[in-house]
C-alpha atoms as a PDB file:
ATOM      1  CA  UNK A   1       3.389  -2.159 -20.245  1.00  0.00           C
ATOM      2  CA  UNK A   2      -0.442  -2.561 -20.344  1.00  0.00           C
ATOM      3  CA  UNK A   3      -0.300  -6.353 -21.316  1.00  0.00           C
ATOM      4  CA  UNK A   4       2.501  -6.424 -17.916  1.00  0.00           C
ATOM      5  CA  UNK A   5      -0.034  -4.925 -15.785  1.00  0.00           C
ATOM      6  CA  UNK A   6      -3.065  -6.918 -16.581  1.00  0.00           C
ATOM      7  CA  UNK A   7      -1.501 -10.302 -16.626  1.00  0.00           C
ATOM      8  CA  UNK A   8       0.282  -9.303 -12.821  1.00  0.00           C
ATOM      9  CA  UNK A   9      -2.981  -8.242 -11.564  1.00  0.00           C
ATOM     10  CA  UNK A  10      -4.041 -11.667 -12.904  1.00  0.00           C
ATOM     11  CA  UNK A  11      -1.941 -13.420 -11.371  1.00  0.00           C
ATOM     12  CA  UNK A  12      -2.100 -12.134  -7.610  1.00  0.00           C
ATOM     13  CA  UNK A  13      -5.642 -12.083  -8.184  1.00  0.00           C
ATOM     14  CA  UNK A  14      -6.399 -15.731  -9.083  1.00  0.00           C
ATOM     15  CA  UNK A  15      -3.333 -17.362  -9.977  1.00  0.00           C
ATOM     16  CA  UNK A  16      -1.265 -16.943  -6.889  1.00  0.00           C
ATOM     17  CA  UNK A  17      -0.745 -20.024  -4.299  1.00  0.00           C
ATOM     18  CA  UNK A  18      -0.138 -18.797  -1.267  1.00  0.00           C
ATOM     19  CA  UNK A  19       1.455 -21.988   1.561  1.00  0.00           C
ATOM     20  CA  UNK A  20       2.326 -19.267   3.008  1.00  0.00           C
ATOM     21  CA  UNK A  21      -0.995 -18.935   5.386  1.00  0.00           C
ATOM     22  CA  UNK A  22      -3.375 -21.538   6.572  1.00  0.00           C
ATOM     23  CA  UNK A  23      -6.500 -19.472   5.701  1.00  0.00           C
ATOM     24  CA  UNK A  24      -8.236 -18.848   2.973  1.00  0.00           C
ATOM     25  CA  UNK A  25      -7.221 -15.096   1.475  1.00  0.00           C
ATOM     26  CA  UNK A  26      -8.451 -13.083  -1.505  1.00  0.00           C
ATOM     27  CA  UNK A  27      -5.985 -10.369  -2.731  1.00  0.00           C
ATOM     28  CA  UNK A  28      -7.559  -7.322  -4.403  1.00  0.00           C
ATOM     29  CA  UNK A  29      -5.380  -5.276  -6.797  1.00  0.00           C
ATOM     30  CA  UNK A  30      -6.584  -1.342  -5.814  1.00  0.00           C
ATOM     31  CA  UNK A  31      -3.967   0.159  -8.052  1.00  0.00           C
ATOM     32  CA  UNK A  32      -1.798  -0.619 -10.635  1.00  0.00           C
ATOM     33  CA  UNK A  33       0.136   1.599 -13.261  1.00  0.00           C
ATOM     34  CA  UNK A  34       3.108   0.811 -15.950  1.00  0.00           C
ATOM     35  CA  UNK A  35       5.597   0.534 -12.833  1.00  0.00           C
ATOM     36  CA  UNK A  36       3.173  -0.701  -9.730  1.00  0.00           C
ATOM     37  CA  UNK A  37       1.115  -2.724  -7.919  1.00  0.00           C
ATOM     38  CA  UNK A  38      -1.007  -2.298  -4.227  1.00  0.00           C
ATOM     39  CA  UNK A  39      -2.164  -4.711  -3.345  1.00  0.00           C
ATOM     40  CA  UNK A  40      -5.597  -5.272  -0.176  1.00  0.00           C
ATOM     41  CA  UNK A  41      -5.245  -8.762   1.635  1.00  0.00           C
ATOM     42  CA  UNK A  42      -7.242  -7.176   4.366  1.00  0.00           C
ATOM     43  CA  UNK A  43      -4.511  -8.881   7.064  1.00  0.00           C
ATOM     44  CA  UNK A  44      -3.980  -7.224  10.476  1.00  0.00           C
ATOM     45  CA  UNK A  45      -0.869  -9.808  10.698  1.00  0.00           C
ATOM     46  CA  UNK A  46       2.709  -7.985   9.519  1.00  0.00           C
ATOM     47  CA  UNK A  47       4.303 -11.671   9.504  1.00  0.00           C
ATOM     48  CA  UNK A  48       1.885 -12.743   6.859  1.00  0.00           C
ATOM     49  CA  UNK A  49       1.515  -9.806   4.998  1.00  0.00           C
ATOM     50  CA  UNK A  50       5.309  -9.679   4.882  1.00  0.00           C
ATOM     51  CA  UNK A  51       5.255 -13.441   3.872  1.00  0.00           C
ATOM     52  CA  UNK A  52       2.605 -12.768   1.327  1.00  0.00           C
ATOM     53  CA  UNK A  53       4.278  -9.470  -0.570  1.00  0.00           C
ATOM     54  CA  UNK A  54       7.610 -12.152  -0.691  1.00  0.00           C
ATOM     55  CA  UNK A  55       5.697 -14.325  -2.327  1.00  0.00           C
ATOM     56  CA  UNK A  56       3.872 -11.507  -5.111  1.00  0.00           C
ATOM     57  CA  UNK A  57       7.378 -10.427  -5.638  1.00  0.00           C
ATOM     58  CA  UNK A  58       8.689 -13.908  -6.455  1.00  0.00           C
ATOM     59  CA  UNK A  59       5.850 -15.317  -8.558  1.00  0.00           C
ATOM     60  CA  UNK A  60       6.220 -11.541 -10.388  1.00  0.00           C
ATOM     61  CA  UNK A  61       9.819 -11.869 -10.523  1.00  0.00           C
ATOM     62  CA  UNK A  62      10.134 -15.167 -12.221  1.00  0.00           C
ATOM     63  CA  UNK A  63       7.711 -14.875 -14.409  1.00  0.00           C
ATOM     64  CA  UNK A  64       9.109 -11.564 -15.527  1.00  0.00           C
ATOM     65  CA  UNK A  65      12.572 -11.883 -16.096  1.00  0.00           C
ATOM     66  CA  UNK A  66      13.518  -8.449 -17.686  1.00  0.00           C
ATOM     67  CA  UNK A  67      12.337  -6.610 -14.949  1.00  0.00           C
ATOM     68  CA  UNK A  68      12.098  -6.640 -11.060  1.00  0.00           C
ATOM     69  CA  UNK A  69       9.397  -5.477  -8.949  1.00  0.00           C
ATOM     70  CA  UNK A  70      10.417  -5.026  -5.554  1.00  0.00           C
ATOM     71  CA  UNK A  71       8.610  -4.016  -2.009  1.00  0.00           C
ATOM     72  CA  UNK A  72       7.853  -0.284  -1.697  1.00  0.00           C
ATOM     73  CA  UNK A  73       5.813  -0.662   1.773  1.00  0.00           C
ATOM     74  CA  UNK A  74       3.591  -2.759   4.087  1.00  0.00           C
ATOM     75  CA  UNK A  75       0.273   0.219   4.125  1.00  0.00           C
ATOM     76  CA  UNK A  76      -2.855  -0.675   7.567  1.00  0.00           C
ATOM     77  CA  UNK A  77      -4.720   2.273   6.254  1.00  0.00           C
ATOM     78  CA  UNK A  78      -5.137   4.190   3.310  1.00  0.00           C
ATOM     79  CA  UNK A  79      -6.907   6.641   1.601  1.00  0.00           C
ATOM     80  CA  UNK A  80      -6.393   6.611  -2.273  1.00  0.00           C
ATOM     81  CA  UNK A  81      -8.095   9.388  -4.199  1.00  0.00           C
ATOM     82  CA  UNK A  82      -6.453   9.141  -7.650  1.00  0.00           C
ATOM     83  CA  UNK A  83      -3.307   8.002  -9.670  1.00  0.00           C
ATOM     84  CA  UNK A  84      -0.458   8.680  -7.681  1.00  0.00           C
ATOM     85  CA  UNK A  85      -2.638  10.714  -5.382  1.00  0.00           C
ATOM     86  CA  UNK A  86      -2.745   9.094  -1.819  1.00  0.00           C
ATOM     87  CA  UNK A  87      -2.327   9.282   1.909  1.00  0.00           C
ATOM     88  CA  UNK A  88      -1.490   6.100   4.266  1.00  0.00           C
ATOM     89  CA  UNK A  89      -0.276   4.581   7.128  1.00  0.00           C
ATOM     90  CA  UNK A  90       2.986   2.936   6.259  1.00  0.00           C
ATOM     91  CA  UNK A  91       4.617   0.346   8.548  1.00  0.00           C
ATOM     92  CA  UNK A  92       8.756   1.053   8.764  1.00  0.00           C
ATOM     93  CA  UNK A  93      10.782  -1.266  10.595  1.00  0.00           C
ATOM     94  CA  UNK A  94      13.795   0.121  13.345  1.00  0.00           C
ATOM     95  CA  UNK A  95      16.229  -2.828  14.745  1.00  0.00           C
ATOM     96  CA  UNK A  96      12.967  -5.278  13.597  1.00  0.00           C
ATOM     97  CA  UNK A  97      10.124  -2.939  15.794  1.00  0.00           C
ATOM     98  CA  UNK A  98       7.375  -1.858  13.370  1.00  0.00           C
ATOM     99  CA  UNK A  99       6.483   1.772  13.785  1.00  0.00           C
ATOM    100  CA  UNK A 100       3.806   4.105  11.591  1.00  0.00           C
ATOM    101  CA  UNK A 101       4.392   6.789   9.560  1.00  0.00           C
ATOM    102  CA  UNK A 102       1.820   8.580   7.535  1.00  0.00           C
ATOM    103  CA  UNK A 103       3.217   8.715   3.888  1.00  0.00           C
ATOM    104  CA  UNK A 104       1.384  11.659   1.670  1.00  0.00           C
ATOM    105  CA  UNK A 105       2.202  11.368  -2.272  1.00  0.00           C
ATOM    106  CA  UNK A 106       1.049  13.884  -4.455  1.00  0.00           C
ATOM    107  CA  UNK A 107      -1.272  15.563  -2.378  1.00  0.00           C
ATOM    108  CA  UNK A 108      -1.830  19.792  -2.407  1.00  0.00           C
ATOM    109  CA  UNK A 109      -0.816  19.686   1.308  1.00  0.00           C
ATOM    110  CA  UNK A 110       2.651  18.904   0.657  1.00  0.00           C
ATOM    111  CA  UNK A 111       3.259  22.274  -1.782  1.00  0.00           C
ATOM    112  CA  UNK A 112       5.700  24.688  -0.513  1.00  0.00           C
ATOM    113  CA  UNK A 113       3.588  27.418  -2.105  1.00  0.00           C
ATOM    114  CA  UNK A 114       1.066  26.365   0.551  1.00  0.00           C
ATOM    115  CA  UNK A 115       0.368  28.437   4.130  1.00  0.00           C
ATOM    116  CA  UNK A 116       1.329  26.297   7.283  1.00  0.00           C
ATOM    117  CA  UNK A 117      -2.185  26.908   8.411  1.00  0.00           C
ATOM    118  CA  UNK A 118      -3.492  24.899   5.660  1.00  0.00           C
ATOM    119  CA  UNK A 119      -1.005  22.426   5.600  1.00  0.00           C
ATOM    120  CA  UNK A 120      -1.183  21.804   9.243  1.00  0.00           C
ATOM    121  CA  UNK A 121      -5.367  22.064   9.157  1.00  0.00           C
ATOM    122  CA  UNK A 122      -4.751  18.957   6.128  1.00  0.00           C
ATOM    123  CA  UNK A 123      -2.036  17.071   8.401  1.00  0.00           C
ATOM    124  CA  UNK A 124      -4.800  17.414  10.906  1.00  0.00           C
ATOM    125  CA  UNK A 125      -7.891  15.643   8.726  1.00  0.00           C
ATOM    126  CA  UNK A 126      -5.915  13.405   7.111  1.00  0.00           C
ATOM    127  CA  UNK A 127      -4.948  12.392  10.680  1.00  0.00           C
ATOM    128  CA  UNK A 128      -8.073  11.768  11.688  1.00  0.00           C
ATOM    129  CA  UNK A 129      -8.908  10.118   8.793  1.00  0.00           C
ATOM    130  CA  UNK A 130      -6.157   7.469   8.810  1.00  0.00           C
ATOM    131  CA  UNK A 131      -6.790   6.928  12.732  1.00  0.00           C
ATOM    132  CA  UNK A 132      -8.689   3.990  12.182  1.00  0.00           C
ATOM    133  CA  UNK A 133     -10.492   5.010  15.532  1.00  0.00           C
ATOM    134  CA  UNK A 134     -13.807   7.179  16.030  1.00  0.00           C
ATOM    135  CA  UNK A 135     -13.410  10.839  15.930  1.00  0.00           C
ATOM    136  CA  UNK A 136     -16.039  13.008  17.988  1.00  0.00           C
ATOM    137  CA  UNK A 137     -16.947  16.106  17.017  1.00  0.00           C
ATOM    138  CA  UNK A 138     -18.262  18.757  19.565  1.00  0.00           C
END
């Protein structure tokens, strides 16, 4: 699994030719464990970032044959404090319009044995964080 990892992070690191865009693009590997990848191209673009994570999953795919790594989500913002411990904006599509979500995984604010004060209080900052915009503070 470790060998898997390390030679796919290789390979959309430096190995990867991308037609697929005109300009020059580095992809960073942020995270990676025994059964994913994310991946930073630092694109605003949903066209080429779609185009791109076809490509990943291709080159992957091929040279991988006994497994398949598919598309989990398109992410313009996130906030990744540990393994399997994030917060993001995640693109979804409806009848082809892109739309945001915030996706939480493995965060305290999503317990059930948590008060709706402090779950709302950490919907709130992580909000604010994921904005992308400047938040004032009175």
């Amino acid at each position: 699994g470790r060998e898997i990892l390390q030679s796919t992070v290789d390979l959309v690191q430096n190995n990867l030719n991308l037609e697929v865009i005109s300009t020059a693009l580095f992809l960073e590997v942020i995270y990676g464990d025994t059964d994913s990848i994310m991946v930073y191209s630092g694109l605003d673009d949903i066209a080429k970032a779609t185009s791109i994570s076809k490509k990943v999953i291709q080159e992957v795919n091929k040279k991988y044959r006994c497994l398949e790594i598919d598309l989990d989500g398109l992410y313009k913002r996130m906030l990744l404090l540990k393994k399997k411990k994030y917060a993001a904006v995640k693109v979804q599509f409806k009848d082809g319009t892109p739309y945001e979500v915030i996706e939480r995984k493995g965060l305290d604010i999503v317990r059930r044995d948590w008060s709706l004060l402090a779950k709302d209080l950490g919907d709130f900052c992580l909000t604010q964080i994921l904005s992308g915009g400047y938040v004032t503070i009175a």
